[in-house]
Protein backbone atom coordinates (compact mmCIF):
# COMPACT_ATOMS: atom_id res chain seq x y z
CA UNK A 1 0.00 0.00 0.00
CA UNK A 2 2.95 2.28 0.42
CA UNK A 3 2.78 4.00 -3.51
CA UNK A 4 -1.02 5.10 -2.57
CA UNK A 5 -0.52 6.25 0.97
CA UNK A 6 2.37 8.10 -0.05
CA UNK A 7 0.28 9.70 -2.80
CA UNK A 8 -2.37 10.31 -0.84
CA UNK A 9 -0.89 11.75 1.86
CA UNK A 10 0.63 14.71 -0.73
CA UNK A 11 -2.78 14.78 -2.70
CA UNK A 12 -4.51 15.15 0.95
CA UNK A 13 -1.97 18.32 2.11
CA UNK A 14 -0.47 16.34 4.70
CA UNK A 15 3.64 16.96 5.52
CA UNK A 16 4.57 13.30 4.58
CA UNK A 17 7.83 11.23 5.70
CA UNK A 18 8.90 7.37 4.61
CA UNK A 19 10.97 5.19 7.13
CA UNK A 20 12.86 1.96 6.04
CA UNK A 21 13.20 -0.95 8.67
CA UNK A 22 16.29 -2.00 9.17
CA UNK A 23 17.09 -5.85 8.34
CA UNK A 24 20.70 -5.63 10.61
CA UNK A 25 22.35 -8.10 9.35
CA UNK A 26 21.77 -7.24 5.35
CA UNK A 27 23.88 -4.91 3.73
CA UNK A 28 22.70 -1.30 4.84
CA UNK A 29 24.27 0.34 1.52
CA UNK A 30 22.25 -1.88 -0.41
CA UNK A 31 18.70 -1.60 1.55
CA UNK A 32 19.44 2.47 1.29
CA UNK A 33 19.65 2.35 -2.69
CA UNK A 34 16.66 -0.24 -2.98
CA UNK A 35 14.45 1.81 -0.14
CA UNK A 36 15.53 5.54 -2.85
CA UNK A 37 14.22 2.89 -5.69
CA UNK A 38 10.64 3.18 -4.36
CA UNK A 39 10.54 6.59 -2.67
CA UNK A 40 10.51 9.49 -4.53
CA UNK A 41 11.57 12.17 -2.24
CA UNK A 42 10.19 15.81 -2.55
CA UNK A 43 10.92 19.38 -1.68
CA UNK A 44 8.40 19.34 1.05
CA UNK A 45 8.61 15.88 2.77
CA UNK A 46 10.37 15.26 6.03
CA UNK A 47 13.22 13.63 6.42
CA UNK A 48 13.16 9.25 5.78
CA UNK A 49 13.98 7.76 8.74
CA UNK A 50 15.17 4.12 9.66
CA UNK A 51 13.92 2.15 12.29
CA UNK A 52 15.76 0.11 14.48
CA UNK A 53 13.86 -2.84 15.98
CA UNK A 54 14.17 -6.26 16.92
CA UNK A 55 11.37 -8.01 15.21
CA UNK A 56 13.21 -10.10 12.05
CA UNK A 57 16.42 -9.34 13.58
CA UNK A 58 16.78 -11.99 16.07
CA UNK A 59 19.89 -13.01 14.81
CA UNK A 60 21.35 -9.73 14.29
CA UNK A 61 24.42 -8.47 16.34
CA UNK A 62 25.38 -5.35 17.74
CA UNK A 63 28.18 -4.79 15.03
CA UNK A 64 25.83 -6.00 12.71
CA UNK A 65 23.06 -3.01 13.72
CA UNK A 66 25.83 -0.45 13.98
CA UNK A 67 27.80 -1.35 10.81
CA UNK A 68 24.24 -1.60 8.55
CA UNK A 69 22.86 1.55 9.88
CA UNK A 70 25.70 3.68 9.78
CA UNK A 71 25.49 2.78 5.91
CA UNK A 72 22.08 3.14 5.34
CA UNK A 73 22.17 6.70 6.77
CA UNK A 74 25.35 7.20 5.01
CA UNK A 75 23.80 6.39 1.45
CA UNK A 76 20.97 7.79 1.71
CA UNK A 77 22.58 11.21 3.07
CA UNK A 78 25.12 11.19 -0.15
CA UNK A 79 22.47 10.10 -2.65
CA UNK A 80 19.94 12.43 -1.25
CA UNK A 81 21.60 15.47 0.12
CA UNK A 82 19.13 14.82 2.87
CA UNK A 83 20.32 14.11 6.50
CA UNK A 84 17.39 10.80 7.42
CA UNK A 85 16.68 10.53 11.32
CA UNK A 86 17.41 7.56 13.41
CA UNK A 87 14.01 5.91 14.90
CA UNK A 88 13.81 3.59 18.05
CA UNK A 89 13.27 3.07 21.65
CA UNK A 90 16.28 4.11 24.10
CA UNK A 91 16.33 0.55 25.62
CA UNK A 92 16.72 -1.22 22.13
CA UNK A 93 19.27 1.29 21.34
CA UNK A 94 21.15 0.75 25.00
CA UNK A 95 20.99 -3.50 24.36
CA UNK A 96 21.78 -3.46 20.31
CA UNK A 97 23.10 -0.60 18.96
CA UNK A 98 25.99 -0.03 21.63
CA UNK A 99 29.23 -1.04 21.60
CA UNK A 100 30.98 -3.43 24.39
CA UNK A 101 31.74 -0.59 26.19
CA UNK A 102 28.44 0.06 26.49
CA UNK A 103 28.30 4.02 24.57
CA UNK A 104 26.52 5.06 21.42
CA UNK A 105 28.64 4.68 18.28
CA UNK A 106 30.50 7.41 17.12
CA UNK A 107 27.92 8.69 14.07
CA UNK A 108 25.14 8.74 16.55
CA UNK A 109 24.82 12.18 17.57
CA UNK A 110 25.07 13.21 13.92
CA UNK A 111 21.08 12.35 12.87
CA UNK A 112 18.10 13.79 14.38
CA UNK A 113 16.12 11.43 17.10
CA UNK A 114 12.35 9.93 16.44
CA UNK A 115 12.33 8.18 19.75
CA UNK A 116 9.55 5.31 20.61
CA UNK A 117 8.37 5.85 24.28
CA UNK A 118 4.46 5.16 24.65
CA UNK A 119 3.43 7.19 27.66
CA UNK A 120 -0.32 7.94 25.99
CA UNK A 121 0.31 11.63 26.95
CA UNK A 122 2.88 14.02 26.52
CA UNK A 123 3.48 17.44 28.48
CA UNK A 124 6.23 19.21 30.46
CA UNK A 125 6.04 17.17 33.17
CA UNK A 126 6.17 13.97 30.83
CA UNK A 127 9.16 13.28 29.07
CA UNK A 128 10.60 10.16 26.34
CA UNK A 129 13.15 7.90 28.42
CA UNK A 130 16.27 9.01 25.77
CA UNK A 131 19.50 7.22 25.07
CA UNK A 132 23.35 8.81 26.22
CA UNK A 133 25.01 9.54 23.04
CA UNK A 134 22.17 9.62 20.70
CA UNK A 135 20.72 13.32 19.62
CA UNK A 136 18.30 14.86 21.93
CA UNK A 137 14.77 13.77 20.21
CA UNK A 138 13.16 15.93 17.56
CA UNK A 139 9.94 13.43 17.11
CA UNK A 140 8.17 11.45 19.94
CA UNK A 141 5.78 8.48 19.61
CA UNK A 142 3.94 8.45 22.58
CA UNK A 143 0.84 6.80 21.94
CA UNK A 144 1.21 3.03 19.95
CA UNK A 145 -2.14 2.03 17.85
CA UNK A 146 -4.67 3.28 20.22
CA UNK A 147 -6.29 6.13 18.77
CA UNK A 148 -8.39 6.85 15.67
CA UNK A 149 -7.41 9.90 13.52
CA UNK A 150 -10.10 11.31 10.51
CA UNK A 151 -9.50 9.81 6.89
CA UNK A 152 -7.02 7.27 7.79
CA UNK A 153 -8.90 3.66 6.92
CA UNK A 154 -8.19 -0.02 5.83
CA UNK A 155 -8.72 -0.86 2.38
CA UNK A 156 -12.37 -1.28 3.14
CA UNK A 157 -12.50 1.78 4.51
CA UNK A 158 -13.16 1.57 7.88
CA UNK A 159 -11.11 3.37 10.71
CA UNK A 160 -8.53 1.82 11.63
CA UNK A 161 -5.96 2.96 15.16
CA UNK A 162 -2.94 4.43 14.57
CA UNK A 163 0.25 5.86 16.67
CA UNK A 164 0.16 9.28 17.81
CA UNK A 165 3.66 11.58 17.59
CA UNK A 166 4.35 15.30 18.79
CA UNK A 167 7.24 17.60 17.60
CA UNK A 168 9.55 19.01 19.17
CA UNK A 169 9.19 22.83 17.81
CA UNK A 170 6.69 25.06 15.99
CA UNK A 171 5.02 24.65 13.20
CA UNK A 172 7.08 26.55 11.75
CA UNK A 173 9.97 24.47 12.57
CA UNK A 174 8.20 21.82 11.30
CA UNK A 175 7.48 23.52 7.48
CA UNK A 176 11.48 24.33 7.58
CA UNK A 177 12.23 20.61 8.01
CA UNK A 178 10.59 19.73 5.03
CA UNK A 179 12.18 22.40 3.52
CA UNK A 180 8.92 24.42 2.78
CA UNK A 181 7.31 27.57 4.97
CA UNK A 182 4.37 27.06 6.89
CA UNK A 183 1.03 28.42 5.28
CA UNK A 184 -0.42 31.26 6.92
CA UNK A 185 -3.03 31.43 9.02
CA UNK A 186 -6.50 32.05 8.34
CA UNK A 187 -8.70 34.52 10.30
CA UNK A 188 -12.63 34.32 10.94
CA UNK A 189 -15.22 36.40 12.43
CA UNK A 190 -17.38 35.50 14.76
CA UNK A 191 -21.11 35.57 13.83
CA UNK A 192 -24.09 35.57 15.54
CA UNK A 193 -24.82 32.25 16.13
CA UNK A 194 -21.79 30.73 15.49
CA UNK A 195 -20.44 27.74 18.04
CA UNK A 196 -16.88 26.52 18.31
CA UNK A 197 -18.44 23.05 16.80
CA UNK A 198 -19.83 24.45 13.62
CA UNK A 199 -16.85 26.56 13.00
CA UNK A 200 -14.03 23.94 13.69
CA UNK A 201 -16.48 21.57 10.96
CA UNK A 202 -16.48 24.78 8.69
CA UNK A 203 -13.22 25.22 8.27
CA UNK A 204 -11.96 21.07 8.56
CA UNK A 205 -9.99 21.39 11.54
CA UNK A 206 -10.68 19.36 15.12
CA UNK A 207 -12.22 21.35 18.27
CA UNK A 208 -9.21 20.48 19.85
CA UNK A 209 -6.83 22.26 17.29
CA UNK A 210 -9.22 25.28 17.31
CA UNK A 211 -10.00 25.79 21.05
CA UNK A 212 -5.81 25.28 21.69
CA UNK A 213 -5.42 27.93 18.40
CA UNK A 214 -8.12 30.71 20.37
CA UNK A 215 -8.21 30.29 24.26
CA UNK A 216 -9.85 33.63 24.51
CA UNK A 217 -14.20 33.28 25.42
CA UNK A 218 -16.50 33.22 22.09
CA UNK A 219 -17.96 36.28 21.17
CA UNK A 220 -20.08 38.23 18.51
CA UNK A 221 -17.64 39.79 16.59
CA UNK A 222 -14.19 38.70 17.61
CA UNK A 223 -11.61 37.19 14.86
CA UNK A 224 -10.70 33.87 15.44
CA UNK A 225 -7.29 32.43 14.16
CA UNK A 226 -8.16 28.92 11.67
CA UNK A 227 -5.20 27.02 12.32
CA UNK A 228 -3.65 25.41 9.96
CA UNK A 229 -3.22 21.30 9.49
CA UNK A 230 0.24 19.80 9.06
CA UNK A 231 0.17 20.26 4.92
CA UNK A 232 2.09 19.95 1.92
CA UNK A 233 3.68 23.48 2.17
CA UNK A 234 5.69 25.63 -0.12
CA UNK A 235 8.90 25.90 -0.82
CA UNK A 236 10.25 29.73 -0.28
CA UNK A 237 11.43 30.20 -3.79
CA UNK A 238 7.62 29.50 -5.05
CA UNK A 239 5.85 31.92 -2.58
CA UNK A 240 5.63 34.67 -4.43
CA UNK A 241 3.33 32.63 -7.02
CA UNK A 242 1.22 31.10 -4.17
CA UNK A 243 -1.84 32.50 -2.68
């Protein structure tokens, strides 16, 4: 299903990111050109990431996980131009990726961090167990297949759970990631009438997004900020063109 998600995701405006699994003890160099074979990176998606796990790779040493993923990141960065992130939990990477010494290898502070820690919240008094060694986290999965988001389905098309992630940074952070600026935001006025339901359904965005966007009381009158979802983006050179 990968071709059509990843499709759909641009078509549908969403900022859009592959990841590769790791198979450790397969030659990384090799998994990186096949893995640029199927994905056709844009201006405007994130960074690829691998993932570091232990399902498939049973067998798999710790040289074998540090050798293969040093050149998997390696390829794809020279291929690419584009730095991919590292994703895992800070346990696997502690037991597997470490050398006998026990410390992080030397390239690991060198690509960004989409660490694995499902707490089913995230705050400032909640934090992602991290790794020594490794770079401070720039994604976090907090929440594994619990949750229901809208438009993501099964081939039948019924709902189906999927892993929740926050970012580190603003939105706008996020846009320059991809390489693109954020779109602006939109503004509304309130009309008589008008609830925090109907508008948030007006304008496609969640209650949640909207309330968190305009914590001031509803009133006749007042201009609301619409934010904005997590979209395709532009990339600066093209803004003059855009509206």
């Amino acid at each position: 299903m990968f071709q059509s998600h990843w499709a759909g995701a641009k078509a549908a405006g969403i900022l859009r990111g592959p990841y590769h699994y790791l198979r450790a003890n397969q030659n990384g160099a090799a998994q990186a050109m096949d893995f640029l074979e199927i994905v056709n990176l844009q201006k405007g998606d994130l960074p690829p990431a691998l993932d570091l796990e232990e399902y498939y790779n049973q067998d798999a040493s710790n040289n074998h996980f540090i050798k293969n993923a040093e050149a998997f990141l390696k390829k794809v960065k020279q291929e690419t131009g584009i730095t991919p992130m590292v994703y895992s939990r800070a346990s696997f990477l502690k037991a597997k990726v470490s050398k006998p010494n026990g410390k992080a290898p030397s390239w690991a502070n060198q690509y960004r961090m989409w660490i694995a820690h499902w707490t089913y919240a995230y705050g400032e008094n909640i934090k992602p167990d991290e790794m020594v060694g490794w770079s401070p986290y720039t994604f976090w999965q907090y929440s594994g297949e619990r949750d229901f988001l809208d438009g993501i389905t099964n081939v039948n098309g019924a709902p189906v759970k999927v892993d929740f992630d926050v970012f580190k940074g603003t939105l706008e952070e996020l846009y320059a990631l991809a390489g693109v600026t954020a779109p602006a935001s939109t503004k509304y006025t309130i009309q008589a009438g008008d609830t925090l339901e109907n508008i948030a359904n007006k304008f496609n965005v969640s209650l949640a997004e909207l309330v968190n966007a305009n914590p001031q009381i509803l009133t006749t009158g007042r201009k609301l900020t619409i934010p904005q979802p997590a979209g395709a983006g532009r990339s600066a050179e093209d803004a003059g063109d855009c509206i």
